[in-house]
Protein backbone atom coordinates (compact mmCIF):
# COMPACT_ATOMS: atom_id res chain seq x y z
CA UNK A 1 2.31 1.10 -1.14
CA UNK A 2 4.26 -0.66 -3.72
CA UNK A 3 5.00 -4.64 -2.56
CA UNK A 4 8.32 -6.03 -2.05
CA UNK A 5 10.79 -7.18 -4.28
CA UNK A 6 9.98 -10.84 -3.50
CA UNK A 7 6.44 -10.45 -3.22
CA UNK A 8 6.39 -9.08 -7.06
CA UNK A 9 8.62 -11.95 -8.06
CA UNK A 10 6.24 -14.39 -6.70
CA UNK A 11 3.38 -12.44 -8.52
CA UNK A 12 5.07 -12.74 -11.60
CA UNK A 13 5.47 -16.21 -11.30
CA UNK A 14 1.84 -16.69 -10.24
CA UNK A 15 0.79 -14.77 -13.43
CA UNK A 16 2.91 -16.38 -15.70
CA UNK A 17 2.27 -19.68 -14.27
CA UNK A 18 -1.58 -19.29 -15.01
CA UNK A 19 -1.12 -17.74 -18.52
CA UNK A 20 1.25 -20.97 -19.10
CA UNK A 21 -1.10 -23.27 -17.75
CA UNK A 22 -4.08 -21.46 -19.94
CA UNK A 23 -2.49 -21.41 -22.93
CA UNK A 24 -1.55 -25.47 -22.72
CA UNK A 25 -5.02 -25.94 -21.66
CA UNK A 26 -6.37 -23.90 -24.86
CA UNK A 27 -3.95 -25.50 -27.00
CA UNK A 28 -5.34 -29.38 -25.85
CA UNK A 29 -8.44 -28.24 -26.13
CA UNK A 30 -7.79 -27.49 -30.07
CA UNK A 31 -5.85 -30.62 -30.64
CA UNK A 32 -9.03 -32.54 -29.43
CA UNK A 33 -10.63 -31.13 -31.52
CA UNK A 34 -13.10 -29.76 -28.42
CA UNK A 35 -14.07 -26.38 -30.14
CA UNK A 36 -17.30 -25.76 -28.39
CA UNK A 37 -15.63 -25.58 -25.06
CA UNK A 38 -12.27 -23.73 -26.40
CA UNK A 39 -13.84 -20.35 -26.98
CA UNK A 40 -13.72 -19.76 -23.06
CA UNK A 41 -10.17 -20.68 -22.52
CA UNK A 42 -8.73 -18.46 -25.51
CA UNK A 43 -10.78 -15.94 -24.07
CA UNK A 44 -9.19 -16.94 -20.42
CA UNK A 45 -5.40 -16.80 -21.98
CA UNK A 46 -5.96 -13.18 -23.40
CA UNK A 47 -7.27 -11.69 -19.87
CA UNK A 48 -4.45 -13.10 -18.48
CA UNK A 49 -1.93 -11.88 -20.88
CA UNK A 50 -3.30 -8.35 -20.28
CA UNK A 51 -2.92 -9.46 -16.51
CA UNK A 52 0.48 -10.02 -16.73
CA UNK A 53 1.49 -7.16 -18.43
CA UNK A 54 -0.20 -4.60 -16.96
CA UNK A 55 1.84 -6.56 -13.59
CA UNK A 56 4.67 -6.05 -15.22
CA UNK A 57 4.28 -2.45 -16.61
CA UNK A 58 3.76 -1.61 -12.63
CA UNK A 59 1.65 1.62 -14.41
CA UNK A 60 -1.90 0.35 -13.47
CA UNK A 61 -3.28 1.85 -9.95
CA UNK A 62 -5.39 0.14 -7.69
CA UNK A 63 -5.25 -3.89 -8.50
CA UNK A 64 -6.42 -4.23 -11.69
CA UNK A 65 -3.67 -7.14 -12.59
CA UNK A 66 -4.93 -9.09 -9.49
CA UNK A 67 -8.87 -8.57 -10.26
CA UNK A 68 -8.19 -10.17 -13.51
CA UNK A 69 -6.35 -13.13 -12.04
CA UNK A 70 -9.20 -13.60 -9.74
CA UNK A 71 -11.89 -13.59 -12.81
CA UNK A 72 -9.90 -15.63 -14.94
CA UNK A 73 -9.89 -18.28 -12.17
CA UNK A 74 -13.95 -18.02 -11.49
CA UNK A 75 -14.43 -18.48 -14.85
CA UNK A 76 -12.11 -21.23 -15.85
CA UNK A 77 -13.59 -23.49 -12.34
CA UNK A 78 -17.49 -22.07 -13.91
CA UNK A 79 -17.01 -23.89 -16.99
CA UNK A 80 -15.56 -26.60 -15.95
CA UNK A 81 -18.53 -27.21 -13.31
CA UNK A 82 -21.03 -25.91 -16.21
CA UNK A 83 -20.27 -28.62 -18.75
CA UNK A 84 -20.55 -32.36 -18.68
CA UNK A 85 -18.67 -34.06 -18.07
CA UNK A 86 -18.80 -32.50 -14.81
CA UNK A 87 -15.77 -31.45 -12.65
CA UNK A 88 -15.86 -32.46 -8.86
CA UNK A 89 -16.85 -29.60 -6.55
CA UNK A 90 -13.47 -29.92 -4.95
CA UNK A 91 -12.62 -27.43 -7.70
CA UNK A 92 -14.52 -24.68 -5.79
CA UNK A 93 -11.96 -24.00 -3.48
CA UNK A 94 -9.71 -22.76 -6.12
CA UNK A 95 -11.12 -19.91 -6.77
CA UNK A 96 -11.97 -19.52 -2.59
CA UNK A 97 -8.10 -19.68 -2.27
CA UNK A 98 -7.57 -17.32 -4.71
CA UNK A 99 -9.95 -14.55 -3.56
CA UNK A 100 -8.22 -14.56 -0.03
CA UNK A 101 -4.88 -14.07 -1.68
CA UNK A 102 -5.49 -11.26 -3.67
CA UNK A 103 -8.72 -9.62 -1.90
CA UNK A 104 -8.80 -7.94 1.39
CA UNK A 105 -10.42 -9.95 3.80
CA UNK A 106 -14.20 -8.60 4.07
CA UNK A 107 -14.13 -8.48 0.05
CA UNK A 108 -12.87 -12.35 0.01
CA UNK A 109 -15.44 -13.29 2.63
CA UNK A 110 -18.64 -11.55 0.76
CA UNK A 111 -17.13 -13.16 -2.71
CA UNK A 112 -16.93 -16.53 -1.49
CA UNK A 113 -19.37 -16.50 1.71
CA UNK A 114 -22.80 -15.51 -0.52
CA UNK A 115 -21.59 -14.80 -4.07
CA UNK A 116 -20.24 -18.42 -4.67
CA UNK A 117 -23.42 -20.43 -3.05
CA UNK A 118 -25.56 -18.15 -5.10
CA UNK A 119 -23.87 -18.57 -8.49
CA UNK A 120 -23.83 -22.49 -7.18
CA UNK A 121 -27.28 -22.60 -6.73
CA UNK A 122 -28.32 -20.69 -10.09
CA UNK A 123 -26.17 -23.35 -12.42
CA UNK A 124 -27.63 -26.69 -13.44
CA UNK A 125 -25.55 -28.98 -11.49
CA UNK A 126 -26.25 -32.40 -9.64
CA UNK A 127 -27.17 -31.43 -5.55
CA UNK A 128 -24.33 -31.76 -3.42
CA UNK A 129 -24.31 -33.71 -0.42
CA UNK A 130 -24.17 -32.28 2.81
CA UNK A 131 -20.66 -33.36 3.39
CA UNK A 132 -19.39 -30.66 0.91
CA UNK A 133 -21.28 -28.37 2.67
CA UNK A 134 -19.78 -28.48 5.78
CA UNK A 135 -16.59 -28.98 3.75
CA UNK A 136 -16.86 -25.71 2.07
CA UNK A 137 -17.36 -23.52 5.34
CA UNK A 138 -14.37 -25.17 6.92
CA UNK A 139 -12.22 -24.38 4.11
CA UNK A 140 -13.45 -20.96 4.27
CA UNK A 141 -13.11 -20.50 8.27
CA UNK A 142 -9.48 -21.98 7.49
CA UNK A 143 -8.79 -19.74 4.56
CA UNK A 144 -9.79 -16.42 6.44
CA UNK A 145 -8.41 -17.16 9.78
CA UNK A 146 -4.76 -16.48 8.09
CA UNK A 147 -5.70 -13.10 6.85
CA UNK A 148 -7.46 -12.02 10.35
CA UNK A 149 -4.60 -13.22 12.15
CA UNK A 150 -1.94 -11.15 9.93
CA UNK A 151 -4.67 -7.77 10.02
CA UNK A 152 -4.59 -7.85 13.69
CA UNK A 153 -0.60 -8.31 14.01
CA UNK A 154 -0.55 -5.55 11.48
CA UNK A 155 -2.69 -3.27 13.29
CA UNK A 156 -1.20 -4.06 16.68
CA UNK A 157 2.30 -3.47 14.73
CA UNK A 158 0.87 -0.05 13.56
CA UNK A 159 -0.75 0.87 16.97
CA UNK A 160 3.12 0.50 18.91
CA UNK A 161 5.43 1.06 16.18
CA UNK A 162 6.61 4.74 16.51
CA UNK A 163 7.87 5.28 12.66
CA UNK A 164 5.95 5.93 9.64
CA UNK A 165 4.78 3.65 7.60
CA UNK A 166 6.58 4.62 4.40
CA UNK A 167 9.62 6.72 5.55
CA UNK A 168 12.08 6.87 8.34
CA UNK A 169 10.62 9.17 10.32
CA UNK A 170 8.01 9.57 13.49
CA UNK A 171 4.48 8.99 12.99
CA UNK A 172 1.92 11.64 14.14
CA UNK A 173 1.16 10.74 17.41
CA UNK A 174 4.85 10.39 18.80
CA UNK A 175 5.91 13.18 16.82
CA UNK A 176 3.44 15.47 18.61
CA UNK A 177 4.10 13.34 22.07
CA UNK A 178 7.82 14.13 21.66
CA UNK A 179 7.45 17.51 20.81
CA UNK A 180 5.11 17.88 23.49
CA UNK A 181 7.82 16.82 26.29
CA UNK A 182 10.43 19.20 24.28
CA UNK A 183 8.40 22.40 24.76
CA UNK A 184 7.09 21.77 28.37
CA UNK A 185 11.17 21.05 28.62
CA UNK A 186 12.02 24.26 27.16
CA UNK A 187 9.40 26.28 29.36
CA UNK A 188 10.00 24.46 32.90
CA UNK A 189 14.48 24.86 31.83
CA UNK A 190 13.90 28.12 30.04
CA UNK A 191 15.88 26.39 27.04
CA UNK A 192 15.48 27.52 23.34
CA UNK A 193 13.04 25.17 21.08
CA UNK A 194 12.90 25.45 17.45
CA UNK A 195 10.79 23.97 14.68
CA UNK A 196 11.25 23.56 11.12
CA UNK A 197 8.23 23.23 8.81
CA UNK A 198 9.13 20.94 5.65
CA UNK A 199 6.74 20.46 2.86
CA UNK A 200 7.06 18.71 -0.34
CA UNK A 201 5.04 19.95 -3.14
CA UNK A 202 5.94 17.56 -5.69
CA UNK A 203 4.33 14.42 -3.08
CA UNK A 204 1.13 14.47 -4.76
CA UNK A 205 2.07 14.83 -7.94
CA UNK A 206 4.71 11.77 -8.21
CA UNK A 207 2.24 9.23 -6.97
CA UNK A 208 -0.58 10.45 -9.49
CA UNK A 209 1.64 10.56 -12.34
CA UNK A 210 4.58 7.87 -11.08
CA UNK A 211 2.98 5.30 -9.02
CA UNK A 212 3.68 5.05 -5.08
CA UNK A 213 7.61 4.04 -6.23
CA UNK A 214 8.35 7.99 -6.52
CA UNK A 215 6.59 8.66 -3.79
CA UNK A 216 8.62 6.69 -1.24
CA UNK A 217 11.59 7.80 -3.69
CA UNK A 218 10.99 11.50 -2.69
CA UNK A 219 10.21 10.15 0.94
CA UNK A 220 13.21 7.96 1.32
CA UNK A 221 15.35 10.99 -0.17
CA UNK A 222 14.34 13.81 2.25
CA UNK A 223 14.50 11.71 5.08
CA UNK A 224 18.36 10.78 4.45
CA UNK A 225 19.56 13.84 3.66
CA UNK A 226 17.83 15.56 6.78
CA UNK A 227 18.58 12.54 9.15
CA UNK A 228 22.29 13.16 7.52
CA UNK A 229 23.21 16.86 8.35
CA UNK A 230 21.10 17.16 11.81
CA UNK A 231 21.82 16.03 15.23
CA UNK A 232 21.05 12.84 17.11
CA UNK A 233 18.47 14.17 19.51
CA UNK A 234 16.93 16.17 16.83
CA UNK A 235 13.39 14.85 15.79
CA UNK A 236 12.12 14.77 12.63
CA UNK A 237 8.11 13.16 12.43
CA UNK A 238 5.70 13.61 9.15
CA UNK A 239 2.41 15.94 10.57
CA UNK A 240 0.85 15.45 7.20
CA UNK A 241 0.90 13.50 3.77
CA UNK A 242 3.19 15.62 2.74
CA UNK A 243 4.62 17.28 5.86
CA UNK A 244 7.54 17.21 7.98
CA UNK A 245 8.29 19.04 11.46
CA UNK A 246 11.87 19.13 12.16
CA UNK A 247 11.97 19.33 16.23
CA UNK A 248 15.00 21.84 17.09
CA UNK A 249 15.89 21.29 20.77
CA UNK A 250 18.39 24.19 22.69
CA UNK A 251 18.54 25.79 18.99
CA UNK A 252 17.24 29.41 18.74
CA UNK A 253 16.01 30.99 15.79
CA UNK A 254 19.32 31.91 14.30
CA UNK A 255 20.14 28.88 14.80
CA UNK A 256 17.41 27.52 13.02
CA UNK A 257 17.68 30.16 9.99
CA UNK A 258 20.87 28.11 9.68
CA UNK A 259 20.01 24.66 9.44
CA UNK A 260 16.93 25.69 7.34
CA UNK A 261 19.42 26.90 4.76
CA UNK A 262 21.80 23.81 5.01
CA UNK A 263 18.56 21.73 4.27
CA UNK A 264 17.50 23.43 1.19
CA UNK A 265 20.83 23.46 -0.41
CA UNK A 266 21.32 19.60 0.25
CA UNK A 267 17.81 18.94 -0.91
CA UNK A 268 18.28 21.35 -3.79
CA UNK A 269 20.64 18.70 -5.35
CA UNK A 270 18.85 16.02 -4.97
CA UNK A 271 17.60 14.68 -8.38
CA UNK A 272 15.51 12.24 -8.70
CA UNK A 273 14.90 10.11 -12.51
CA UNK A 274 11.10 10.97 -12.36
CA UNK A 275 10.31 14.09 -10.53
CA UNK A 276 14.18 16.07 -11.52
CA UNK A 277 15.50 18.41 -8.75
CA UNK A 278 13.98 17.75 -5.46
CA UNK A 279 11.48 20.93 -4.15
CA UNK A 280 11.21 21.50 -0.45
CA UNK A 281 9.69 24.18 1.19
CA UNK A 282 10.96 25.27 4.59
CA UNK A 283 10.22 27.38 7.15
CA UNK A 284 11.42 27.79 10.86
CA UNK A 285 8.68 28.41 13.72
CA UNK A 286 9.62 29.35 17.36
CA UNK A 287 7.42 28.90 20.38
CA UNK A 288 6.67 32.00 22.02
CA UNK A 289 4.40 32.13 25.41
CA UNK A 290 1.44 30.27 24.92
CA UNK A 291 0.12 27.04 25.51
CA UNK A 292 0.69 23.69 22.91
CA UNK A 293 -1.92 23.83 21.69
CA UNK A 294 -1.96 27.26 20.15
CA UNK A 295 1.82 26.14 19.23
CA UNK A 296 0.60 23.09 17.54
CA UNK A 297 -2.09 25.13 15.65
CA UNK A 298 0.74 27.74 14.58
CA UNK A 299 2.57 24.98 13.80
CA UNK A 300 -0.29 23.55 11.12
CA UNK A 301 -1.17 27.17 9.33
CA UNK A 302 2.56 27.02 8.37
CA UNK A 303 2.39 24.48 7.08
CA UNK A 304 -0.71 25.45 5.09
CA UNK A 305 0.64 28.68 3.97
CA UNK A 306 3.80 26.33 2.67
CA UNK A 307 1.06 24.69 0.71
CA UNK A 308 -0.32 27.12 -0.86
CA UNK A 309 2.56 28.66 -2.10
């Protein structure tokens, strides 16, 4: 998922903050005349130039950008505890913060829980005294409390909230719990109940090729223009990464036919900058008499045979 607008202005500051501050400290380091210890700085102030550009070209998967941040940092607080004159161990919790900004919690906690005592230990550096100890698992307890505290709002957030994630429409449990009620409605009232079977087959493809931005492009997209031309009480949830089920109540299948067409010619132009003309694949599926189970597995080889072409 791509971060927000001022979440990626705040990155940008961060990383051009630290190439700034990198570069200056290089550049004193040369006017000192200090050339044994420059060679690690200059090296420092090119990782983070490739840092901030590969933040800025918003082309790199995974976090590459904020991996190099987080070595840059180790290594500039290293060699400043490595060489005399020493720098106080109060430096150490730079990189600690850092880790739990850009890592996920378990990865920050192994980093700076064992991998930081142990690369402590292993340098030749005057023994700490107990107090700093103590010091450095409170600032750790404080740093990761945060981060457990937001994951379990987060979770509890995605355990209630009814929507997906990334698009405006039901998640898979209360799509299936709404459809569910529809089709015991239909069978107790005798009402009609039809389903639409959406699939996008370019889904995939944008986020490999695009990044996640086209992705919620083609995600944002669909969901407008289906949320625009259906009813209020119809129900529209995503079954699968790149499936939707359009919940028909009191429609029948001609009925359906019809609003399956509607969709494909408003989706059909739909053009977006990187994937071009928008590709949907619909297909209508009526309950006949069986249970909802067998509906729901009907429901799921459509959508299959949509995938496959």
């Amino acid at each position: 998922m791509s971060l927000h607008p001022l979440s990626r202005r705040l990155m940008t500051l961060a990383y051009s903050a630290s190439l700034v501050l990198m570069m200056g400290y290089a550049l004193w380091l040369y006017a000192m005349g200090n050339y044994l210890s420059l060679l690690v700085p200059a090296f420092m102030t090119l990782l983070l130039l490739a840092a901030l550009l590969l933040h800025l070209g918003r082309t790199a998967k995974g976090h590459i950008a904020q991996i190099i941040l987080l070595i840059a940092t180790c290594l500039a607080v290293l060699n400043a505890l490595c060489n005399p004159p020493y720098a106080s161990a109060m430096w150490l919790g730079l990189p600690m913060a850092t880790a739990f900004l850009l890592l996920p919690l378990w990865a920050a906690l192994v980093l700076t829980g064992v991998i930081g005592p142990l690369i402590w230990g292993a340098i030749d550096h005057p023994a700490l005294p107990s107090a700093y100890v103590f010091g450095y698992l409170a600032l750790l307890l404080l740093l990761a409390l945060p981060r457990w505290e937001h994951g379990r709002r987060r979770a509890l957030l995605n355990a209630t909230d009814p929507n997906d994630c990334y698009c405006n429409a039901l998640n898979i449990g209360t799509l299936k719990e709404r459809l569910q009620n529809e089709f015991q409605r239909a069978a107790m009232l005798n009402k009609r109940l039809a389903v639409l079977v959406i699939h996008l087959p370019q889904l995939d493809m944008a986020e490999e090729q695009f990044g996640p931005r086209a992705k919620i492009a083609l995600l944002d997209t669909l969901c407008n223009e289906v949320h625009a031309r259906c009813r209020d009480h119809d129900i529209l949830g995503r079954a699968e990464e790149a499936t939707f089920w359009l919940v028909l109540p009191d429609t029948s299948e001609s009925g359906a036919l019809l609003v399956r067409e509607r969709l494909h010619y408003a989706l059909s132009q739909c053009v977006l900058i990187e994937t071009g003309q928008l590709e949907a694949r619909i297909a209508a599926c009526l309950p006949h008499k069986e249970s909802f189970e067998r509906y729901v597995q009907r429901l799921n080889g459509r959508a299959q045979a949509l995938a496959n072409g």
